[in-house]
PDB file of N, CA and C in Angstrom:
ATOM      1  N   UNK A   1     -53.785   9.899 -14.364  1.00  0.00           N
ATOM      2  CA  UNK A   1     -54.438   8.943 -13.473  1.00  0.00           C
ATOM      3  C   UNK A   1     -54.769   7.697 -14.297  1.00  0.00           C
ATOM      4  N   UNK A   2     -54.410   6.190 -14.108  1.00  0.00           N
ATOM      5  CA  UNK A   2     -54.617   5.374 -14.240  1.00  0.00           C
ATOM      6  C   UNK A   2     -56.320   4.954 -14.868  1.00  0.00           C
ATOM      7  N   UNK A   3     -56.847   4.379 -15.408  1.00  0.00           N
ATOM      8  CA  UNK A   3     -58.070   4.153 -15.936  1.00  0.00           C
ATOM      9  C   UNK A   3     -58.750   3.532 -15.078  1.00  0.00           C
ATOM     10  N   UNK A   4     -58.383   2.760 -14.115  1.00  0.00           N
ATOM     11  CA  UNK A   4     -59.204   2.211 -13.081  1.00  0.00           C
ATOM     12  C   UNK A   4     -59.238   2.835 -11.864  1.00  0.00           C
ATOM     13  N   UNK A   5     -57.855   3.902 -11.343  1.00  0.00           N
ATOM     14  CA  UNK A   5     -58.389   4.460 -10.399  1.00  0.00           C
ATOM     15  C   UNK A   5     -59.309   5.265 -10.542  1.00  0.00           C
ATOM     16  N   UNK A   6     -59.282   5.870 -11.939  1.00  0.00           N
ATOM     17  CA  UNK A   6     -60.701   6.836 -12.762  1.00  0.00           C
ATOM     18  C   UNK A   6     -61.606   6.351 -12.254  1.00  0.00           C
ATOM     19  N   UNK A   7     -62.089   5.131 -12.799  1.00  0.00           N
ATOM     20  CA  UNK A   7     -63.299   4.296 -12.339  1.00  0.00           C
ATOM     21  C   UNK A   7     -63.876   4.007 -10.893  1.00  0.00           C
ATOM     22  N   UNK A   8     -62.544   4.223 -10.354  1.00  0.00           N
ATOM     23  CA  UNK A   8     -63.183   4.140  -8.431  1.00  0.00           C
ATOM     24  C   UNK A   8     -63.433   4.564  -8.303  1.00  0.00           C
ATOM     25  N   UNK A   9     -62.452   5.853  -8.635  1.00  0.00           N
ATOM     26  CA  UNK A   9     -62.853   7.843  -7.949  1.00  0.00           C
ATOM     27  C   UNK A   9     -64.458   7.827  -8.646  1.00  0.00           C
ATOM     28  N   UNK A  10     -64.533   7.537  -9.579  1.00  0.00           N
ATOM     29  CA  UNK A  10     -65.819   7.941 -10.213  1.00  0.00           C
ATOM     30  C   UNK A  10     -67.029   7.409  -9.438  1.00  0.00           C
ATOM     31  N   UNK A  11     -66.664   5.920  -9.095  1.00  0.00           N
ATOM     32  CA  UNK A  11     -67.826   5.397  -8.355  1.00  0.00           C
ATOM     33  C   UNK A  11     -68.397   5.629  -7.111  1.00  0.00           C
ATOM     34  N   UNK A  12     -66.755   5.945  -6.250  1.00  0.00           N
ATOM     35  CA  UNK A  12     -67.068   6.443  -5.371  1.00  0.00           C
ATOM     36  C   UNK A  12     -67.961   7.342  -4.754  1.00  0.00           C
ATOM     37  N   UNK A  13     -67.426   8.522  -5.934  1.00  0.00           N
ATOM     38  CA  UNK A  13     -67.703   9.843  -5.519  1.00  0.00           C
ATOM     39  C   UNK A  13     -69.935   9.626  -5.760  1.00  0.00           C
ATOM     40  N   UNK A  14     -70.017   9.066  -7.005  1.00  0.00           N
ATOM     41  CA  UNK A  14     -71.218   8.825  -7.411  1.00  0.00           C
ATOM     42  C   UNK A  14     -72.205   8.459  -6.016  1.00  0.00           C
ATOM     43  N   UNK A  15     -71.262   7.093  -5.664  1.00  0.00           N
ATOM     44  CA  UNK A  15     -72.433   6.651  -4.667  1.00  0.00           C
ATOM     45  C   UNK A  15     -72.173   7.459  -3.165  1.00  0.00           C
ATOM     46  N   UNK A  16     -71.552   8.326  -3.025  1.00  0.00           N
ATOM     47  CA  UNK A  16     -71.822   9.581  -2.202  1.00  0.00           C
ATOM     48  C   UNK A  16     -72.467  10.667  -2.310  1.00  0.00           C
ATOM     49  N   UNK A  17     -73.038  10.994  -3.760  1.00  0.00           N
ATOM     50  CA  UNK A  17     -74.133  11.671  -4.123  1.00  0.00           C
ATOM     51  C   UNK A  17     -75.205  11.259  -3.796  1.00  0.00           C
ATOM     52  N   UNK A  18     -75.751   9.984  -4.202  1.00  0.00           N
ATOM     53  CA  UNK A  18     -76.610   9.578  -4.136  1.00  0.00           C
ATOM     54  C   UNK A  18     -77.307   8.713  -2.989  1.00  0.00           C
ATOM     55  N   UNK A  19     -76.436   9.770  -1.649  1.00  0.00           N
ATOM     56  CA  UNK A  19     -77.032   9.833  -0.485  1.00  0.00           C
ATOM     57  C   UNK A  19     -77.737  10.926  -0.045  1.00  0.00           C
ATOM     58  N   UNK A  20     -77.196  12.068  -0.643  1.00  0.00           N
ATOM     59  CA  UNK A  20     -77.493  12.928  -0.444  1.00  0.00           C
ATOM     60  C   UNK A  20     -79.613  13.634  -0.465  1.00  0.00           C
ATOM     61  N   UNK A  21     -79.966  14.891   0.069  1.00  0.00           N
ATOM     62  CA  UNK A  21     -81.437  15.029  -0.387  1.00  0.00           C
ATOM     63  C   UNK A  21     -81.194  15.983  -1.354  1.00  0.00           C
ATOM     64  N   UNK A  22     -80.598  16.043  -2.110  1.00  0.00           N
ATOM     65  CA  UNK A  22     -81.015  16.448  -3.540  1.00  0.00           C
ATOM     66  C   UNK A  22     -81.262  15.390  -4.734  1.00  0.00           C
ATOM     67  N   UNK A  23     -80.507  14.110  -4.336  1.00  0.00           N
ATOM     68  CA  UNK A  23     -81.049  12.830  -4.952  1.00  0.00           C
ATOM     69  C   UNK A  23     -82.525  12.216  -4.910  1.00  0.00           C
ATOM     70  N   UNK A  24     -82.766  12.566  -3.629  1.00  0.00           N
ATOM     71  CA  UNK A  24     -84.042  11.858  -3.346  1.00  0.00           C
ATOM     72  C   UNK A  24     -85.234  12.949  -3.880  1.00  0.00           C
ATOM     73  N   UNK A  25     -85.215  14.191  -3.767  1.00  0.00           N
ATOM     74  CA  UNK A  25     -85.695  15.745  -4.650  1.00  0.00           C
ATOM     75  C   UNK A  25     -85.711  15.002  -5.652  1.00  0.00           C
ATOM     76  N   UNK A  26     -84.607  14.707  -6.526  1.00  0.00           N
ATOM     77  CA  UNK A  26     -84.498  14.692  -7.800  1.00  0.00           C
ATOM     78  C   UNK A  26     -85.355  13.259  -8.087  1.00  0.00           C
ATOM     79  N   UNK A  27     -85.279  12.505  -7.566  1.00  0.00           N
ATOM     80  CA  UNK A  27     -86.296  11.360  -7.983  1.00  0.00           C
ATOM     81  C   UNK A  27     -87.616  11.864  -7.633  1.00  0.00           C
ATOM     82  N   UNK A  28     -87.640  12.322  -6.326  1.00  0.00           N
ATOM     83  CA  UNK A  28     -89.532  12.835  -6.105  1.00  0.00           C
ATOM     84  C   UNK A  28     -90.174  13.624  -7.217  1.00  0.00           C
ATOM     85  N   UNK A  29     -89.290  14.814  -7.778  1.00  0.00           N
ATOM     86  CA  UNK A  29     -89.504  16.004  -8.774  1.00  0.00           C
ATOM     87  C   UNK A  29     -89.494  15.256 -10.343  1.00  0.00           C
ATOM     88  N   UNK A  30     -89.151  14.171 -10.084  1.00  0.00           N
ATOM     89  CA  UNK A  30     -89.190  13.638 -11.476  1.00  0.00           C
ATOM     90  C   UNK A  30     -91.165  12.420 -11.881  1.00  0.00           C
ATOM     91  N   UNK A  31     -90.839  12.013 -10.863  1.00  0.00           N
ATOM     92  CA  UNK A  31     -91.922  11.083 -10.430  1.00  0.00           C
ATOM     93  C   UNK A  31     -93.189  12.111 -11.066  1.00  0.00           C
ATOM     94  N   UNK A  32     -93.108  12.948  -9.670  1.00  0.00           N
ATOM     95  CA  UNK A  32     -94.364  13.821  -9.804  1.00  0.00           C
ATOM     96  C   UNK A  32     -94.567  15.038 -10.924  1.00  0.00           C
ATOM     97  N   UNK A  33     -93.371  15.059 -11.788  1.00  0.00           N
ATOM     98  CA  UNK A  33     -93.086  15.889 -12.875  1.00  0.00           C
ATOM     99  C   UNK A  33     -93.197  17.095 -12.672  1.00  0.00           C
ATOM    100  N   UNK A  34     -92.692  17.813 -11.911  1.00  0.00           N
ATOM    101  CA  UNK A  34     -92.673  18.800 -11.758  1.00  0.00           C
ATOM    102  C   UNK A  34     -90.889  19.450 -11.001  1.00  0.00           C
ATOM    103  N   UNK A  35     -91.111  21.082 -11.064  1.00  0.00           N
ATOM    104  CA  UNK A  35     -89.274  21.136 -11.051  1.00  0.00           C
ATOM    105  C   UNK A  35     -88.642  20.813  -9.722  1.00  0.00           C
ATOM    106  N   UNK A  36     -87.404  20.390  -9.943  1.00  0.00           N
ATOM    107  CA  UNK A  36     -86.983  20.683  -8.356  1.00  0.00           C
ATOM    108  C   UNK A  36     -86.613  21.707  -7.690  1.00  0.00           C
ATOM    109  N   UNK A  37     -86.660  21.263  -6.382  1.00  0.00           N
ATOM    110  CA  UNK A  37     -86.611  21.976  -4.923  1.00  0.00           C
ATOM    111  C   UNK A  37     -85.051  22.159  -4.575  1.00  0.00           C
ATOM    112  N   UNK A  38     -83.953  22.260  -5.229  1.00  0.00           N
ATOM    113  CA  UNK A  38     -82.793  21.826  -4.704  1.00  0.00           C
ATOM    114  C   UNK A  38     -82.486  22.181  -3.443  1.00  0.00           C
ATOM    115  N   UNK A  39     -81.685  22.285  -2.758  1.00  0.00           N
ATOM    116  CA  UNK A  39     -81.747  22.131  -0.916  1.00  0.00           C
ATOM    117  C   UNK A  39     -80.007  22.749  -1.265  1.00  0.00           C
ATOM    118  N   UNK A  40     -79.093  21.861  -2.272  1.00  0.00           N
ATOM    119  CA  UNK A  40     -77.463  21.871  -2.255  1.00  0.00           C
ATOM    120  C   UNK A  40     -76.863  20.843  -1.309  1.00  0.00           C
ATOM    121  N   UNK A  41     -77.692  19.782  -1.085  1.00  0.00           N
ATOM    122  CA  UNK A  41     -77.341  19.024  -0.004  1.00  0.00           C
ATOM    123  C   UNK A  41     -77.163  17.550  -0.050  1.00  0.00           C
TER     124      UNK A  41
END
């Protein structure tokens, strides 16, 4: 695979995680320091 389609796939996929509620878990659980709740979602 090409080095820049690397870089799309990569970005892509990233900012489709970080829709998800295990993102938003993972920022709350960090904030409030304590572990996370994962959901898988």
């Amino acid at each position: 695979m090409p080095l820049a389609a690397s870089v799309e796939l990569d970005a892509n996929t990233q900012a489709l995680l970080m829709h998800g509620e295990d993102y938003a878990e993972f920022h709350a659980a960090f904030t409030e320091k304590r572990p996370p709740k994962w959901r898988g979602r």
